[in-house]
Protein backbone atom coordinates (compact mmCIF):
# COMPACT_ATOMS: atom_id res chain seq x y z
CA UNK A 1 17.39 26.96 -19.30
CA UNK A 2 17.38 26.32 -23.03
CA UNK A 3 13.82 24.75 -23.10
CA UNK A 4 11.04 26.83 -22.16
CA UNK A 5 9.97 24.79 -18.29
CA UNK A 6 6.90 25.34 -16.06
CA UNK A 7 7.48 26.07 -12.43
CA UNK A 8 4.90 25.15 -10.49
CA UNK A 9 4.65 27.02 -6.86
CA UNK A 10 2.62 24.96 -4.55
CA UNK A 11 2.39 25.96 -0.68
CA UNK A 12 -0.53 26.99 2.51
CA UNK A 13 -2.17 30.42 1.77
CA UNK A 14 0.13 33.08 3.31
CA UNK A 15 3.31 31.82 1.34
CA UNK A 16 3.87 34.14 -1.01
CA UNK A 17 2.93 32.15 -3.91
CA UNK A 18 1.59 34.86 -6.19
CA UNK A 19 4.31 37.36 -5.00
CA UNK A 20 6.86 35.05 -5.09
CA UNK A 21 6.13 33.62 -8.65
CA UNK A 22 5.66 36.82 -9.97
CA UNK A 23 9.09 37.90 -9.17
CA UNK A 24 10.28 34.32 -10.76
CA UNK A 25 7.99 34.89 -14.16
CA UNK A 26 9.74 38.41 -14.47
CA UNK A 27 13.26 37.00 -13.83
CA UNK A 28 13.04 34.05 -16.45
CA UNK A 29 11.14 36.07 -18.70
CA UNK A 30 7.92 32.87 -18.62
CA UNK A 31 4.50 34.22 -18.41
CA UNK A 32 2.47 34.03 -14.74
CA UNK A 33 -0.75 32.97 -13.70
CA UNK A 34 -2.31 32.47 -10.38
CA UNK A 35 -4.87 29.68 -10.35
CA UNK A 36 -7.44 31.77 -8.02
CA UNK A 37 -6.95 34.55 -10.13
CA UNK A 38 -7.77 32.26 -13.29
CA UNK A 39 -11.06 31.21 -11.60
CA UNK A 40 -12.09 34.48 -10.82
CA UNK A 41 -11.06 35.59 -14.43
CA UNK A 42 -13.15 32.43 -15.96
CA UNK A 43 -16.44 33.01 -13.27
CA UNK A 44 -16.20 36.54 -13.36
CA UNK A 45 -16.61 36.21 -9.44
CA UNK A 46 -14.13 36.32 -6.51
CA UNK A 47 -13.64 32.40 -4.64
CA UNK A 48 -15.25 33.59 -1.62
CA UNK A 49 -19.06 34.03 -3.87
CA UNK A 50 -17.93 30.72 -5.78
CA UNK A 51 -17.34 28.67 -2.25
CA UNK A 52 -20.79 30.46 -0.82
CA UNK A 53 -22.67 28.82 -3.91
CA UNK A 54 -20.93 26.25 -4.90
CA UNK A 55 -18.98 25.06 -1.63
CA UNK A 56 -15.75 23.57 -1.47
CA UNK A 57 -16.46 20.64 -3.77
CA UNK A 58 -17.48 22.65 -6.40
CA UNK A 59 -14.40 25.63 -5.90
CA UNK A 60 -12.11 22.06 -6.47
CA UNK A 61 -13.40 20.75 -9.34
CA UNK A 62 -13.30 24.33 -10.81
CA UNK A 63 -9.98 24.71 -9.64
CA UNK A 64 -8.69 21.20 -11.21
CA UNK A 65 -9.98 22.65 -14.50
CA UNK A 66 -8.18 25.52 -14.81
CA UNK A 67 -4.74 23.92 -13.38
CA UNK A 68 -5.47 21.27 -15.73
CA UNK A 69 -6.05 23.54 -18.54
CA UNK A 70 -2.39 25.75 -17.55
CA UNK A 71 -0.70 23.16 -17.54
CA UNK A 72 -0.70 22.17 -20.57
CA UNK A 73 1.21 25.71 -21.01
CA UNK A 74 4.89 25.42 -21.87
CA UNK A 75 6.95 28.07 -20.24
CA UNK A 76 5.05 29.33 -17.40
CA UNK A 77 5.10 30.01 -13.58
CA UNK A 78 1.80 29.00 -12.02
CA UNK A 79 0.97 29.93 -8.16
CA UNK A 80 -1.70 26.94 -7.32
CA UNK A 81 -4.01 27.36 -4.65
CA UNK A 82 -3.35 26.20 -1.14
CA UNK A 83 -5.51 23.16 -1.04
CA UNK A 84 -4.92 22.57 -4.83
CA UNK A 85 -3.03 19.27 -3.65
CA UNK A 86 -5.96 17.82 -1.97
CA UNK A 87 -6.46 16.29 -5.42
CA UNK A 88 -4.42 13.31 -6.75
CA UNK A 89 -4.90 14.40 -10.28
CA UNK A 90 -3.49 17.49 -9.74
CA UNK A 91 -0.29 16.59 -7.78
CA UNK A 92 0.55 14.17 -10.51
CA UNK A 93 -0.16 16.96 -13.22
CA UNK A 94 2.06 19.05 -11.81
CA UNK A 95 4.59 16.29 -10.89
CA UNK A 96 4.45 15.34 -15.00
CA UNK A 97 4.59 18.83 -16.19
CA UNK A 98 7.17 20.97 -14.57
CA UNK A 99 9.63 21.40 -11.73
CA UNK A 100 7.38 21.70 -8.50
CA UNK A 101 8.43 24.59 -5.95
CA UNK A 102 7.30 23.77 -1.81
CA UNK A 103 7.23 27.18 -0.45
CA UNK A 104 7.29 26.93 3.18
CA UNK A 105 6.30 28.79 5.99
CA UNK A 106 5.13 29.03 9.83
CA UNK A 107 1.80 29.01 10.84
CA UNK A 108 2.59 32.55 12.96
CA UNK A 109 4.08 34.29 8.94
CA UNK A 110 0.54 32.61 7.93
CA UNK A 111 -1.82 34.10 10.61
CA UNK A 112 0.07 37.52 10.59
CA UNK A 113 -0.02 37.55 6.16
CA UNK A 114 -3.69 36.95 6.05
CA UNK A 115 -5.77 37.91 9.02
CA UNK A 116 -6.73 41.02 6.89
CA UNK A 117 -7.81 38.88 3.58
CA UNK A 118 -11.56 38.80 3.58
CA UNK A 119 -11.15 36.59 0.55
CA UNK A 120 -9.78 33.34 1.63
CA UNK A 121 -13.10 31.24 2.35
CA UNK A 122 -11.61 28.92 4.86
CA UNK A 123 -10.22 31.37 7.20
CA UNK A 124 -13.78 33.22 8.05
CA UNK A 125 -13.92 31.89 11.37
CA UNK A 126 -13.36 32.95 15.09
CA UNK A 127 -10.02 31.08 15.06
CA UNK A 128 -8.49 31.01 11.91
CA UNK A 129 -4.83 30.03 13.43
CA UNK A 130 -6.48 26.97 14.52
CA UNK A 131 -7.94 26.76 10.57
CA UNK A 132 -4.05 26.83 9.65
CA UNK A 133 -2.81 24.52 11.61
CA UNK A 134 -5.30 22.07 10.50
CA UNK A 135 -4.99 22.76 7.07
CA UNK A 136 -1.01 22.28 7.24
CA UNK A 137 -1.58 18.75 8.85
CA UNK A 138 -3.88 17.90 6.00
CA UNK A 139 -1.19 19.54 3.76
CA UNK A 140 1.99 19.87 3.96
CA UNK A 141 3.16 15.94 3.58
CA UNK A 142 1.06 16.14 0.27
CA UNK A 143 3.17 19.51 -0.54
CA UNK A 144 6.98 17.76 0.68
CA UNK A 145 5.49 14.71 -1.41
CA UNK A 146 4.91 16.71 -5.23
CA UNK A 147 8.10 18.76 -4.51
CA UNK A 148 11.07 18.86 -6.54
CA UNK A 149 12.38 21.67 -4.32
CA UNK A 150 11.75 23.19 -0.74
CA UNK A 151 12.24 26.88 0.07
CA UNK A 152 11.17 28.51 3.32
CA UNK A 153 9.73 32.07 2.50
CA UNK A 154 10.05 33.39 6.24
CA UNK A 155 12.68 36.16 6.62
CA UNK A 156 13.41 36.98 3.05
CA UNK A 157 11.82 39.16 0.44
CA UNK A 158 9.94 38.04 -2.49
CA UNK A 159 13.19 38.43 -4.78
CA UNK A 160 15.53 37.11 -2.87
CA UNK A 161 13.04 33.91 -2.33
CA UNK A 162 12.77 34.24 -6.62
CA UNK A 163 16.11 34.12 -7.06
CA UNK A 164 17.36 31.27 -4.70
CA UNK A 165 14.48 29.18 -6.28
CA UNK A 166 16.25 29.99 -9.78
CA UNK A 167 19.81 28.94 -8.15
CA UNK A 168 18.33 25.98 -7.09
CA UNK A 169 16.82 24.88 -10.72
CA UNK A 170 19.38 25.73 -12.57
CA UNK A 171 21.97 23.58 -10.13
């Protein structure tokens, strides 16, 4: 990898994004950010207080700000939000300006990796598996579509995840 490239990991909440692309900024030596983490940085308040006062439509348009505004970044690994794809702008943003990493999981890996996170908006309800399932409907063909590569996170550590989405760019 001569030329600095963005990576771009896009994926339902419970993926490992931020994990994952840490791992991968480390590796190849690019800097990280997280979009949510961006948000929070820029609002100076967590996404759960931004979607209480400004609901979902107003998290998104914050959201396509800051992706819009990272990448434009050369060399970096960016964990999007889950529902970052909703938007067509930001699928073909990330389409134009890097290689675009599907991580993929099961709904069960999802339930079990956030039923303790108090901060994921959506998933504050008496059923969040049925949340997930929904959401993946909604999601995951708009995922398979901006992806340059599929990995399924399931059974493997962060690393190892890292490191066979490195194989596969660099195939």
């Amino acid at each position: 990898m001569a030329e600095k490239r963005n990576i771009f990991l896009v994926g339902p909440m419970g993926a490992g994004k931020s994990t994952i692309g840490r791992h991968l900024a480390d590796e190849l030596h690019l800097e990280f950010y997280d979009s949510d983490q961006e948000i929070e940085r820029r609002t100076g308040a967590d996404i759960a207080w931004v979607f209480d006062l400004e609901g979902e439509e107003g998290f998104r348009k914050r959201e396509e700000d800051v992706i819009t505004d990272l990448t434009d970044k050369q060399g970096i690994v960016l964990a999007t939000g889950g529902g970052s794809i909703i938007s067509k702008n930001i699928r073909n943003r990330l389409s134009a300006r890097g290689i675009v990493v599907y991580l993929q999981t099961t709904i069960e890996k999802q339930v079990a990796r956030t039923q303790r996170d108090k901060r994921r908006p959506l998933l504050q309800t008496d059923d969040p598996e049925k949340v997930l399932i929904e959401l993946s409907e909604q999601r995951n063909p708009l995922y398979e579509e901006v992806a340059d590569y599929v990995v399924q996170t399931d059974d493997q550590s962060a690393r190892a995840v890292a490191n066979q989405i490195i194989d596969k760019i660099n195939q």
